[in-house]
N, C-alpha and C. Protein backbone atom coordinates (compact mmCIF):
# COMPACT_ATOMS: atom_id res chain seq x y z
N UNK A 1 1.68 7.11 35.84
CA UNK A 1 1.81 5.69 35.54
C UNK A 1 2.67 5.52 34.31
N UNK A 2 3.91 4.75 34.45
CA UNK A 2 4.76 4.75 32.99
C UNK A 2 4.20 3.44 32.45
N UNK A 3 4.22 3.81 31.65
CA UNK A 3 4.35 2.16 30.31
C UNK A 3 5.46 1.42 29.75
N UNK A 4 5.41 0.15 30.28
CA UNK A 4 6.77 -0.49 30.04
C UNK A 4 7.00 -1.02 28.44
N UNK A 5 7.89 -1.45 28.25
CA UNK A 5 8.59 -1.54 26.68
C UNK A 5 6.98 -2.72 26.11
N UNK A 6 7.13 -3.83 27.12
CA UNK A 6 6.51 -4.90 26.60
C UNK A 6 4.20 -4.35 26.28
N UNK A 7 4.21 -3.58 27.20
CA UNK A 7 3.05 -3.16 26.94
C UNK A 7 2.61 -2.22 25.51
N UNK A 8 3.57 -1.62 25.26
CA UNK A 8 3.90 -0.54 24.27
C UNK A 8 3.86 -1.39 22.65
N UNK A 9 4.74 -2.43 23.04
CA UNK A 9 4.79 -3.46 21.76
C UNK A 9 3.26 -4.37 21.56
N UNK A 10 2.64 -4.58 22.87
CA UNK A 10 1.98 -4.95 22.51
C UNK A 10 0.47 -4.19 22.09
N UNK A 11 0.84 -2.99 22.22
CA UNK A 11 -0.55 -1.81 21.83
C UNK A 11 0.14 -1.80 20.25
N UNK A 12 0.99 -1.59 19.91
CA UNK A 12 1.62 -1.55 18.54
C UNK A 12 1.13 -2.76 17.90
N UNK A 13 1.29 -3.70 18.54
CA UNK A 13 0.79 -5.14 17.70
C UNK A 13 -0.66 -5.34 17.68
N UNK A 14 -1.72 -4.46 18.27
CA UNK A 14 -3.04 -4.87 18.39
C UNK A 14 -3.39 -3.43 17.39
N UNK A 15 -2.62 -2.37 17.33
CA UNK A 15 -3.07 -1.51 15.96
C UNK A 15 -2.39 -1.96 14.99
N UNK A 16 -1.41 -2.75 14.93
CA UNK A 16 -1.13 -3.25 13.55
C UNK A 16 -2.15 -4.53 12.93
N UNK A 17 -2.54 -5.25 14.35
CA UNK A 17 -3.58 -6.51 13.59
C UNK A 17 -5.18 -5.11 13.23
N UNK A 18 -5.43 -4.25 14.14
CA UNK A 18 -6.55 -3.20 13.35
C UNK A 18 -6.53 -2.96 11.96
N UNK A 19 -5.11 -2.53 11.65
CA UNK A 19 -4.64 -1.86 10.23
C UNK A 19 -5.55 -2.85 9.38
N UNK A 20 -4.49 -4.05 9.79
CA UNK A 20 -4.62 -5.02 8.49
C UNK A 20 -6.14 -5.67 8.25
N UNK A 21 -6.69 -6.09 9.13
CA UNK A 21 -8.09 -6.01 9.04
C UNK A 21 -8.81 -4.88 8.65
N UNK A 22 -8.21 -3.48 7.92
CA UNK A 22 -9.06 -2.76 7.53
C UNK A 22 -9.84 -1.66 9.02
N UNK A 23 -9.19 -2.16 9.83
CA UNK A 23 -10.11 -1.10 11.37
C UNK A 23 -9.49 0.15 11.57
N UNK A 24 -10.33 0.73 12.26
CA UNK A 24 -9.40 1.50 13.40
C UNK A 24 -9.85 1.22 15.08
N UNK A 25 -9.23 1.94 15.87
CA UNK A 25 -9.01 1.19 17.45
C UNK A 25 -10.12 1.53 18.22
N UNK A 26 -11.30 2.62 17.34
CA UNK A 26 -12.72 2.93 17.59
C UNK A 26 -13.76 2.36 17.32
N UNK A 27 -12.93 1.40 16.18
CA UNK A 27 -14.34 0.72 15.56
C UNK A 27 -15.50 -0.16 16.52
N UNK A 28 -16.51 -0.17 16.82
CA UNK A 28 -17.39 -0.85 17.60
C UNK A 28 -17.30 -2.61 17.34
N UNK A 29 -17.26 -3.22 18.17
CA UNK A 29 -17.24 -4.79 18.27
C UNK A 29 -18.39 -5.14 16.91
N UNK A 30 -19.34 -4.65 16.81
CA UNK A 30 -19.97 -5.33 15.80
C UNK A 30 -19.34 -4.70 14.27
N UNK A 31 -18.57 -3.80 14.33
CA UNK A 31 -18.22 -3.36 12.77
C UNK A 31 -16.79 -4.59 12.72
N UNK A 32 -16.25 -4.71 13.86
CA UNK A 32 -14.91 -6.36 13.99
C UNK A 32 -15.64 -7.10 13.70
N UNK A 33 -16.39 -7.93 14.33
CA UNK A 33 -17.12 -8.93 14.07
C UNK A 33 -17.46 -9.44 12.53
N UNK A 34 -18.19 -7.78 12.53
CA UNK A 34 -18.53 -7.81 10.62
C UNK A 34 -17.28 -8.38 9.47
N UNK A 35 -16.66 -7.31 9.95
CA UNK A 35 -15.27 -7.00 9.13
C UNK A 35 -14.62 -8.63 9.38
N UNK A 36 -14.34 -9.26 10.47
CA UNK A 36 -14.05 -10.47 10.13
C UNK A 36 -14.42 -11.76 10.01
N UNK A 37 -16.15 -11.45 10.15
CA UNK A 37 -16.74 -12.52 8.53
C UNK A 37 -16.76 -12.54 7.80
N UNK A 38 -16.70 -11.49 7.12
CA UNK A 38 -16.07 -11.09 5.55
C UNK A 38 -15.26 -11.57 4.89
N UNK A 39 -13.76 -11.28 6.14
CA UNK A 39 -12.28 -11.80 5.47
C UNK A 39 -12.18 -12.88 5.59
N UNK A 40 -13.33 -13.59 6.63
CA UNK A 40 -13.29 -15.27 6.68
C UNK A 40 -13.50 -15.77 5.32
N UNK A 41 -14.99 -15.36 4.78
CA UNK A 41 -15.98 -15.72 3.86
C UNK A 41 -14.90 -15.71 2.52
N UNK A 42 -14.41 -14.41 2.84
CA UNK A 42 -13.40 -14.57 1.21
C UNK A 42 -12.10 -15.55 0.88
N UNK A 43 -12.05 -15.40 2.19
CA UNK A 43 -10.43 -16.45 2.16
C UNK A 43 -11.33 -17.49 1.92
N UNK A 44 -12.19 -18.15 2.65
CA UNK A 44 -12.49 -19.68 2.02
C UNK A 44 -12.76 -20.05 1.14
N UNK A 45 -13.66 -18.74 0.38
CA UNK A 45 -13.79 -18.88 -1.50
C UNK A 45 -12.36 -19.72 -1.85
N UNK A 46 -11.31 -18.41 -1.84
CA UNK A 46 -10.38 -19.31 -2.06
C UNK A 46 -9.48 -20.72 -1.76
N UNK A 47 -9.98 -21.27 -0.96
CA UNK A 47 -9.73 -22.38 -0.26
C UNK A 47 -9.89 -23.42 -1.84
N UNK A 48 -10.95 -23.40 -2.28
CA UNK A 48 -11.53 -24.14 -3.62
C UNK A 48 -10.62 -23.74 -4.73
N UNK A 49 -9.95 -23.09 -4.89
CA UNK A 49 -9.11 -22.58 -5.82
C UNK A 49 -8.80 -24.04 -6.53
N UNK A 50 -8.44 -23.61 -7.76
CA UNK A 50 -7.71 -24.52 -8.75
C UNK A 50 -6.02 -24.39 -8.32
N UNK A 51 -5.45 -23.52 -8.42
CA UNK A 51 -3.90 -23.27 -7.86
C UNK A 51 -3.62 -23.50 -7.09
N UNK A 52 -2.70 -24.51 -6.23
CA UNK A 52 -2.18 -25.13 -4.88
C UNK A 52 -1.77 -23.75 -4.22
N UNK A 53 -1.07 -23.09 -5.00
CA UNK A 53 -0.21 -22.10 -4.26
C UNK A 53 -1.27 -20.64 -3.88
N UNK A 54 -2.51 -20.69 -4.67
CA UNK A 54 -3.90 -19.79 -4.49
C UNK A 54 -4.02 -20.76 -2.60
N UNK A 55 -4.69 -21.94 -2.48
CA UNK A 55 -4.90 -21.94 -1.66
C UNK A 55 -4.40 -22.68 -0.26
N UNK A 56 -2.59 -22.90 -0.77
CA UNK A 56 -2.01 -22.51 0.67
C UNK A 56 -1.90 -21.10 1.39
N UNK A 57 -2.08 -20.00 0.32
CA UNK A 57 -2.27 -18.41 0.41
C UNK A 57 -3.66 -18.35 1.49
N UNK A 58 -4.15 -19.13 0.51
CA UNK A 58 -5.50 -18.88 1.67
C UNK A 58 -5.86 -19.49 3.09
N UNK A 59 -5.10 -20.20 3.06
CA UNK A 59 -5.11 -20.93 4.55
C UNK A 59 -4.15 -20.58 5.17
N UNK A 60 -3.19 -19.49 4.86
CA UNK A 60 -2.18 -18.67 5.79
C UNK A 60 -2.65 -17.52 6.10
N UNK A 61 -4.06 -16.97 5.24
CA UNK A 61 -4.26 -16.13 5.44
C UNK A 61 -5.75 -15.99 6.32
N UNK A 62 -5.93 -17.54 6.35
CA UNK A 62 -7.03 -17.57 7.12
C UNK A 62 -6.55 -17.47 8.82
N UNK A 63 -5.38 -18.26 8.74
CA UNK A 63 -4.56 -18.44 10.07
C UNK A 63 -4.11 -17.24 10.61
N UNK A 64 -3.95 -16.55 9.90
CA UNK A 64 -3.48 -14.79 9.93
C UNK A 64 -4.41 -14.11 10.57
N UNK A 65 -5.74 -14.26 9.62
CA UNK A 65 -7.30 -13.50 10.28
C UNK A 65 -7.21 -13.55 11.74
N UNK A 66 -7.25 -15.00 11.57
CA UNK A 66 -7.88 -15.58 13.18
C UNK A 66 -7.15 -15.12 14.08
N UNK A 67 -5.73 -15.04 13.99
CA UNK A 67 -4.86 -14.67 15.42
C UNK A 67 -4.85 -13.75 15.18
N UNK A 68 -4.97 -12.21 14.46
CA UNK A 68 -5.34 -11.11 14.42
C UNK A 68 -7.07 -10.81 15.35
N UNK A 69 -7.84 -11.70 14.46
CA UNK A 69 -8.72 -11.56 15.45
C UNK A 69 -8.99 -11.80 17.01
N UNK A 70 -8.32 -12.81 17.67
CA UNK A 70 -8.33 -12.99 18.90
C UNK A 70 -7.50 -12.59 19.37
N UNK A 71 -6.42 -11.86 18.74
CA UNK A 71 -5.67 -10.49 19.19
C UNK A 71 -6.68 -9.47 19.95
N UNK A 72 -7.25 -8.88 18.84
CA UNK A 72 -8.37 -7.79 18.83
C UNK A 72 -9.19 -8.53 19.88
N UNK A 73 -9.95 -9.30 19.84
CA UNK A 73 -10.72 -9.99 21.12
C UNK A 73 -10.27 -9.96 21.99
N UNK A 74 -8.94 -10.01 22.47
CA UNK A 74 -8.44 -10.40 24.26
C UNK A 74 -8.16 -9.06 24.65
N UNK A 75 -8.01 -7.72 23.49
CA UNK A 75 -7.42 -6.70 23.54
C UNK A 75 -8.32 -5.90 25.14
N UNK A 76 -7.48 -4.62 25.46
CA UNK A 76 -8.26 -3.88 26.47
C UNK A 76 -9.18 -2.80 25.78
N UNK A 77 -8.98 -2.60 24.41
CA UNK A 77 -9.89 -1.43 23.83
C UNK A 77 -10.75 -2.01 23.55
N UNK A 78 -11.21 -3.29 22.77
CA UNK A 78 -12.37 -4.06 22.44
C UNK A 78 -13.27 -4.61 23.82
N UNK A 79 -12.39 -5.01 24.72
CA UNK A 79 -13.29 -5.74 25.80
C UNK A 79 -14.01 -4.22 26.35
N UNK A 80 -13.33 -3.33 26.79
CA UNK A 80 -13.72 -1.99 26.98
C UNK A 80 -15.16 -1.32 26.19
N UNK A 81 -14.52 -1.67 24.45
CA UNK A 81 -16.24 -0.90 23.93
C UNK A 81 -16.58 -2.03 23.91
N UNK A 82 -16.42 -3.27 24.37
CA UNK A 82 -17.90 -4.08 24.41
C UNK A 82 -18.91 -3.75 25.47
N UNK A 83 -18.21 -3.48 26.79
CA UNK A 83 -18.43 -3.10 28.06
C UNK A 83 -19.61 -1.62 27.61
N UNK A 84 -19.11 -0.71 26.84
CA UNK A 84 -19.65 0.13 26.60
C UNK A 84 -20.47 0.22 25.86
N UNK A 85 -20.42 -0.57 24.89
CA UNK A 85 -21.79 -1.13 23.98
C UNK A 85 -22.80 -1.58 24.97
N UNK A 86 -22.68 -2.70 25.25
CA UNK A 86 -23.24 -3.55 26.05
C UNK A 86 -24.04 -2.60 27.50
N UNK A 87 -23.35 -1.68 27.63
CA UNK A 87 -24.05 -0.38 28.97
C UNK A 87 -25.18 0.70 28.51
N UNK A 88 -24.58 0.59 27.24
CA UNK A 88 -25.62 1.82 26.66
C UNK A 88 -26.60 0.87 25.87
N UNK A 89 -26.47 -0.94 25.59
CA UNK A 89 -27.87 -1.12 25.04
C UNK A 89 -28.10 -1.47 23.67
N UNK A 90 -26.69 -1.49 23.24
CA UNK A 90 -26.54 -0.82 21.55
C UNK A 90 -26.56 -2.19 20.74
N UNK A 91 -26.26 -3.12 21.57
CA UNK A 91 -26.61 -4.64 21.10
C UNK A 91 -28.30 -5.04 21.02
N UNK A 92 -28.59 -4.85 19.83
CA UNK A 92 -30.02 -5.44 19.65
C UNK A 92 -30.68 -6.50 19.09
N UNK A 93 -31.78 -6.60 18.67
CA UNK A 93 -32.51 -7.65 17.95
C UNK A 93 -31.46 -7.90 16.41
N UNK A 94 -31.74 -9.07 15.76
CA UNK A 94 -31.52 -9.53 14.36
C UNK A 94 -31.58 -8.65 13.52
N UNK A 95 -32.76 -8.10 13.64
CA UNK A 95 -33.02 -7.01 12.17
C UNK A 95 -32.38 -6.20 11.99
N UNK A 96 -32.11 -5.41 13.60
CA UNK A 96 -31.17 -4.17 13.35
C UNK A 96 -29.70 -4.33 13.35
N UNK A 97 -29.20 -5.76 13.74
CA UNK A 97 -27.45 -6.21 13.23
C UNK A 97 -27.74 -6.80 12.19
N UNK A 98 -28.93 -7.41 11.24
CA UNK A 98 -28.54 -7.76 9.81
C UNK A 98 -28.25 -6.32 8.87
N UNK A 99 -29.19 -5.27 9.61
CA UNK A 99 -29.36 -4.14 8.76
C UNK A 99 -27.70 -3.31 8.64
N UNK A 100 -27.58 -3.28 9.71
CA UNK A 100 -26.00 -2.70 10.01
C UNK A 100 -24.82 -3.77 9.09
N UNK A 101 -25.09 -4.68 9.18
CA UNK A 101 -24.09 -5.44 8.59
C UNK A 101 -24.65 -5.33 7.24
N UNK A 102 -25.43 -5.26 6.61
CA UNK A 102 -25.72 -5.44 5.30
C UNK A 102 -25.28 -3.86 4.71
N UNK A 103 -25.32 -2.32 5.80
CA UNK A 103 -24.82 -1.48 5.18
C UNK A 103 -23.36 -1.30 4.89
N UNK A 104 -22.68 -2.08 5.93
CA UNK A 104 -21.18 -2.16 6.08
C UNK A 104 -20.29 -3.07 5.00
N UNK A 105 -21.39 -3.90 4.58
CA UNK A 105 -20.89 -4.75 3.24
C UNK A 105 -20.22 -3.87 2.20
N UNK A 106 -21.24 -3.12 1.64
CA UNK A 106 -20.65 -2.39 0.91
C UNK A 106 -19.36 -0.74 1.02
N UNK A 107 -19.12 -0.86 2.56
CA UNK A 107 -18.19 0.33 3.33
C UNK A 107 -17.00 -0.84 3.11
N UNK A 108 -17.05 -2.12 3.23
CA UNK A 108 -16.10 -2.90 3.11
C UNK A 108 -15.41 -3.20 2.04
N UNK A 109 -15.89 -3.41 0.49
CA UNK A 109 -15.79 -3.61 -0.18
C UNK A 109 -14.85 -2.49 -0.58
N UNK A 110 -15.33 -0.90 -0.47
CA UNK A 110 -14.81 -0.07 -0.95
C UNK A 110 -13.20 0.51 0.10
N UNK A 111 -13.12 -0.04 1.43
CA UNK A 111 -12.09 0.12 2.16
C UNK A 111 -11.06 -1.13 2.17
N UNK A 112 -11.44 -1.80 1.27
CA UNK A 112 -10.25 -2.90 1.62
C UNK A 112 -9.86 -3.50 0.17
N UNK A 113 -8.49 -3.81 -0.01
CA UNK A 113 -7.71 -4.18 -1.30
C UNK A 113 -6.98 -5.23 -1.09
N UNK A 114 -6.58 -6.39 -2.08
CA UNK A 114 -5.45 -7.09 -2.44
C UNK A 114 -4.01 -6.48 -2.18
N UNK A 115 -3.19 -7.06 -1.88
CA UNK A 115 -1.52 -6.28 -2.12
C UNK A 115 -1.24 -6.59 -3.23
N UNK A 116 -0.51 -6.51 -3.54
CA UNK A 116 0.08 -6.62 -5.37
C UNK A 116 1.35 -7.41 -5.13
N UNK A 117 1.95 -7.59 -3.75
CA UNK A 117 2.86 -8.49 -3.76
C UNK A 117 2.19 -9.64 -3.24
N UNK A 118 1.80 -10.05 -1.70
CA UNK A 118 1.84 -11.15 -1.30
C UNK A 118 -0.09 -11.49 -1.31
N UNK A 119 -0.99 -10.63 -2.15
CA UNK A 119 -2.23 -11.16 -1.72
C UNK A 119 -3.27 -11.00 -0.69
N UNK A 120 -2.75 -10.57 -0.08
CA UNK A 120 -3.23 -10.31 1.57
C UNK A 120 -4.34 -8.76 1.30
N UNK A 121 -5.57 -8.75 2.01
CA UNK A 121 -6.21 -8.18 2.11
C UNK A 121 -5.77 -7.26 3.11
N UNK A 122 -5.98 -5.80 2.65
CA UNK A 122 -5.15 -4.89 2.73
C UNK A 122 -6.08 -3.42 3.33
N UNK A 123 -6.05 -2.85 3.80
CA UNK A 123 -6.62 -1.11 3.82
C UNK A 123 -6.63 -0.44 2.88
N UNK A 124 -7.29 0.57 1.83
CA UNK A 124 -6.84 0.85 1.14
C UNK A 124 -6.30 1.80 1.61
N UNK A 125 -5.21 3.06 1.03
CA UNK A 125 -4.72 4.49 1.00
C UNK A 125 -3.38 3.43 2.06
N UNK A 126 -2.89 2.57 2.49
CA UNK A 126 -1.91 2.47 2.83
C UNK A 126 -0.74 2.27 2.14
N UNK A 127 0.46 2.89 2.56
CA UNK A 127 1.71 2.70 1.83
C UNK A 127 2.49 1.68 1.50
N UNK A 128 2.88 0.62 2.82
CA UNK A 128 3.33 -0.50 3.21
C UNK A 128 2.39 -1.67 3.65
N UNK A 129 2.65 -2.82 2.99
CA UNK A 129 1.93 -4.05 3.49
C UNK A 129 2.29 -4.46 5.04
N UNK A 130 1.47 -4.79 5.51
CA UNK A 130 1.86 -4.92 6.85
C UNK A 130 2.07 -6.86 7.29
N UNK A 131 1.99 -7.12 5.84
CA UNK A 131 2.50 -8.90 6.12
C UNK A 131 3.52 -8.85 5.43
N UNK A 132 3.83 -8.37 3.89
CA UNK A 132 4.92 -8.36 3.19
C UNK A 132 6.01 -7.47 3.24
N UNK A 133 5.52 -6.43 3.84
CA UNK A 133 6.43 -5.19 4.11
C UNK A 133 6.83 -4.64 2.83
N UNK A 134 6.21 -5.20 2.01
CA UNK A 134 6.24 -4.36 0.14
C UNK A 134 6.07 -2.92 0.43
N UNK A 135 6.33 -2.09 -0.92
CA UNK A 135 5.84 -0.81 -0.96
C UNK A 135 4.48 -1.13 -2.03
N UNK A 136 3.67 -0.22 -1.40
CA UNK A 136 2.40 -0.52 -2.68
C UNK A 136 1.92 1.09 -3.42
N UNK A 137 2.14 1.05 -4.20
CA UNK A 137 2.35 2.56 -5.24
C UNK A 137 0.78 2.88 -5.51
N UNK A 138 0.64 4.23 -5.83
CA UNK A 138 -0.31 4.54 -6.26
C UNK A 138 -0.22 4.65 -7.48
N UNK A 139 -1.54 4.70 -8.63
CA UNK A 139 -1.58 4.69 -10.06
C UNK A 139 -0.43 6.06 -10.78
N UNK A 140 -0.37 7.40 -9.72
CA UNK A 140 0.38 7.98 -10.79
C UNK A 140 1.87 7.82 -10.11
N UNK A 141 2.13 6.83 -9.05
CA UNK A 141 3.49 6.38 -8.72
C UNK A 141 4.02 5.46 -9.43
N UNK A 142 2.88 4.62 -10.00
CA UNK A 142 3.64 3.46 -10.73
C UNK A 142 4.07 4.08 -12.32
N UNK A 143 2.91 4.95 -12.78
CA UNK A 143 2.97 5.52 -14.06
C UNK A 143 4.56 6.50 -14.24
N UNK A 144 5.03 6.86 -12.89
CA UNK A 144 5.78 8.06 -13.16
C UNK A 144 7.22 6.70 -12.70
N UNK A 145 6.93 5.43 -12.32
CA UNK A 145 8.06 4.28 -12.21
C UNK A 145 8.49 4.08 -13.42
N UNK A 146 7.45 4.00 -14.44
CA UNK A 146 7.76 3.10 -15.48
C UNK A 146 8.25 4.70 -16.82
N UNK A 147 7.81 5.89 -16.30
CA UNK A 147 8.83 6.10 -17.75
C UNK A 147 10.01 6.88 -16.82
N UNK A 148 9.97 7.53 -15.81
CA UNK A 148 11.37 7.93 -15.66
C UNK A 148 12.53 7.03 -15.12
N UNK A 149 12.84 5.96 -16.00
CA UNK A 149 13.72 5.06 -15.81
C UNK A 149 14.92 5.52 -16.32
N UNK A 150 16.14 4.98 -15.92
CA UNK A 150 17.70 5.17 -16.10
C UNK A 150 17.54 5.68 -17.32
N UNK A 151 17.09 4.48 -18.28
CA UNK A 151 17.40 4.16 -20.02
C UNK A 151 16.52 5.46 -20.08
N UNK A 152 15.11 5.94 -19.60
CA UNK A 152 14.44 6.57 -20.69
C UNK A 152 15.04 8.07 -20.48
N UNK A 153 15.61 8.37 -19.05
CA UNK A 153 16.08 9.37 -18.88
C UNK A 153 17.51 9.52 -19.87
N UNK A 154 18.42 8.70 -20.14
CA UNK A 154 19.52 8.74 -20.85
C UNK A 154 18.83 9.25 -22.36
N UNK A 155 17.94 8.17 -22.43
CA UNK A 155 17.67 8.76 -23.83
C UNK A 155 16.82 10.11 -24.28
N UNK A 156 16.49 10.78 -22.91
CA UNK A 156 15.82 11.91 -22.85
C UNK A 156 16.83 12.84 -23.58
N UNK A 157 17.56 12.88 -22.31
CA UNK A 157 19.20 13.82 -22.55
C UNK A 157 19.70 14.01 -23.38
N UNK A 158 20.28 12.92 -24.36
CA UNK A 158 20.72 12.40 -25.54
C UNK A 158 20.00 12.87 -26.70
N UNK A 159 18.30 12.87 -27.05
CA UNK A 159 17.77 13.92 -28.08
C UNK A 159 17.94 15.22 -27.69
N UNK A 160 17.52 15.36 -26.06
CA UNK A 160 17.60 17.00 -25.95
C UNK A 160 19.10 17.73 -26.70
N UNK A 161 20.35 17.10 -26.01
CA UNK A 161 21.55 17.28 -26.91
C UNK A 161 21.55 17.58 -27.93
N UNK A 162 21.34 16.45 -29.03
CA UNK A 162 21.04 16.49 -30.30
C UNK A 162 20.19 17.79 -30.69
N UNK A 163 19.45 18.09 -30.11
CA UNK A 163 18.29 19.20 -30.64
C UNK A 163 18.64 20.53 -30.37
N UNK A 164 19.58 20.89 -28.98
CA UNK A 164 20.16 21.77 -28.99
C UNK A 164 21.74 22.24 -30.03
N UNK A 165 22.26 21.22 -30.30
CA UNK A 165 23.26 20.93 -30.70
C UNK A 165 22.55 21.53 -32.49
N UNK A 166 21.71 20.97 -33.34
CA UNK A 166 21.05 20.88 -34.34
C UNK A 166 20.45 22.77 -34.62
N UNK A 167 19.72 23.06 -33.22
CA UNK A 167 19.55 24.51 -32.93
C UNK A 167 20.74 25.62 -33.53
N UNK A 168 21.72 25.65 -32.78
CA UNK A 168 22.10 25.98 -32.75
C UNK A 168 23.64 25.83 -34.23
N UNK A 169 23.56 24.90 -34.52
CA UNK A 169 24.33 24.76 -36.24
C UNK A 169 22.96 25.71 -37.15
N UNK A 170 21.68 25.39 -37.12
CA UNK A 170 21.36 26.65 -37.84
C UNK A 170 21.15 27.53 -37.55
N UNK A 171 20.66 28.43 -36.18
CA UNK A 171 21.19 29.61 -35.71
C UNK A 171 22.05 30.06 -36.56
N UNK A 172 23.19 29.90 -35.93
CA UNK A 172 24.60 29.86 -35.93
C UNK A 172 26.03 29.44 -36.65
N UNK A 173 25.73 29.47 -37.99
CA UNK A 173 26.16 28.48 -38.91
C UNK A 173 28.05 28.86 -38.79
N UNK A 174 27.89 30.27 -38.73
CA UNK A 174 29.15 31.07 -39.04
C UNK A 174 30.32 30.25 -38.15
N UNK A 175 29.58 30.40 -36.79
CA UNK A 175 30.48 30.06 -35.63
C UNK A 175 30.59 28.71 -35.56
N UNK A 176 29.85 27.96 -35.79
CA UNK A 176 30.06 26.54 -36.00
C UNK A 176 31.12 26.06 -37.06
N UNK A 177 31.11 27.08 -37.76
CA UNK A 177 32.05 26.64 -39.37
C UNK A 177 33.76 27.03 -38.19
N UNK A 178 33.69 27.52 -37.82
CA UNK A 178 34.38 28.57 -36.95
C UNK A 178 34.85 27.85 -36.16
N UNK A 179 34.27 26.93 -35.53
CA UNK A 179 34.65 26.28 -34.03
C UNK A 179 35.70 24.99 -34.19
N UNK A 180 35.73 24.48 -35.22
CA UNK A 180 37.20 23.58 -35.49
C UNK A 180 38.37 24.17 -35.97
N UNK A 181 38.50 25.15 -36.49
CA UNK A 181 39.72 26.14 -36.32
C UNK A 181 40.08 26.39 -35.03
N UNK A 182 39.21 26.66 -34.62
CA UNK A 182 39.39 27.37 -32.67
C UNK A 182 39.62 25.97 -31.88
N UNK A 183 39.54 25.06 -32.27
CA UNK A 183 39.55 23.99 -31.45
C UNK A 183 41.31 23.90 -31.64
N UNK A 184 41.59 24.06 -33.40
CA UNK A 184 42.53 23.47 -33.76
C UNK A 184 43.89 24.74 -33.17
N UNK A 185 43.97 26.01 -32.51
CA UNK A 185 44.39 26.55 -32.43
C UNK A 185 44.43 26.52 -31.05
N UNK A 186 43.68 25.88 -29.95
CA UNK A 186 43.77 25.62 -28.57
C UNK A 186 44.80 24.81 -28.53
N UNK A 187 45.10 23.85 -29.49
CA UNK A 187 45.33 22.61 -29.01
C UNK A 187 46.77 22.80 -29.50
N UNK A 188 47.08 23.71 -30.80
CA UNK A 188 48.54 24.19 -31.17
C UNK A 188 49.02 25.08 -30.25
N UNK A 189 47.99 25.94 -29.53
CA UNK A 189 48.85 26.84 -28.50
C UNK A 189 49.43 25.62 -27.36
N UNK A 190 48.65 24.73 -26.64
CA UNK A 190 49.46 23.83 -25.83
C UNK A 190 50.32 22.95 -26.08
N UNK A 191 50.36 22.55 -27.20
CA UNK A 191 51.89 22.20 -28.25
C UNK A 191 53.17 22.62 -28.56
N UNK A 192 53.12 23.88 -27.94
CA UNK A 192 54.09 25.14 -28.25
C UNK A 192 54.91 25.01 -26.95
């Protein structure tokens, strides 16, 4: 059985709405479910925001959730483990989906981040935003951004110079006294 272009894009587009919700394409319907009351609950915090531009963010990003989520809902892997949830039983009483969701609160908290460019709730350990298409650095990527810059590298070079240069006049005093004669005798031999 081949797979045509348009099916392919659209398995690509239902693990990219996974990513960004923090999933993967195993996760069970109730860890989705979980996972996107969460990102509901937080975006609407911000809805109240004092900053206009805080919460048009948040109502793009609520709009974002949602068609990500009913992405994931119409998908064939989700309707599938619902099918399979739902066969083996695994859907139960209140107590035991408050209990599950109340352990996953805190699996959530620790798997999911802000971007540093556009805001958007994020996976953590990922490279690229998958709304902004930013790069998002790790702590010793950004640390190793900010000193090996053009300037600090020039000015690296520039003492090292100096220090070798300094080395070597006291080493070497003789030949240094030495080396503008020799300069001055290169430059009379090509004069000649």
């Amino acid at each position: 059985m081949s797979t045509t272009p348009t099916s392919d894009e659209g398995l690509k587009d239902i693990e990219l709405c996974y990513t960004a919700m923090g999933l993967s394409m195993g996760d069970s319907p109730a860890k989705i479910e979980m996972t996107y009351k969460r990102l509901v609950e937080m975006y609407k915090a911000n809805l109240a925001a004092p900053d206009h531009r805080a919460r048009e963010e948040a109502k793009g990003s609520l709009r974002l959730i949602e068609e990500m989520y009913d992405k994931i809902k119409n998908s064939v892997t989700y309707q599938s483990m619902l099918r399979e949830q739902e066969r083996r039983g695994k859907l139960q009483g209140g107590a035991e989906r408050a209990r599950t969701a109340n352990a996953g609160a805190g699996m959530m908290d620790r798997s999911l981040m802000h971007c540093p460019m556009c805001h958007t709730v994020i996976t953590k350990g990922i490279k690229i935003c998958p709304r902004c298409k930013g790069r998002i650095y790790t702590p010793a990527e950004k640390l190793m951004n900010k000193i090996f810059t053009k300037t600090n590298m020039i000015i690296f070079f520039g003492v090292a110079l100096l220090a070798v240069t300094a080395f070597f006049g006291l080493m070497f005093p003789e030949q240094i006294k030495m080396f503008p004669e020799q300069i001055k005798e290169i430059v009379n031999s090509f004069r000649r």
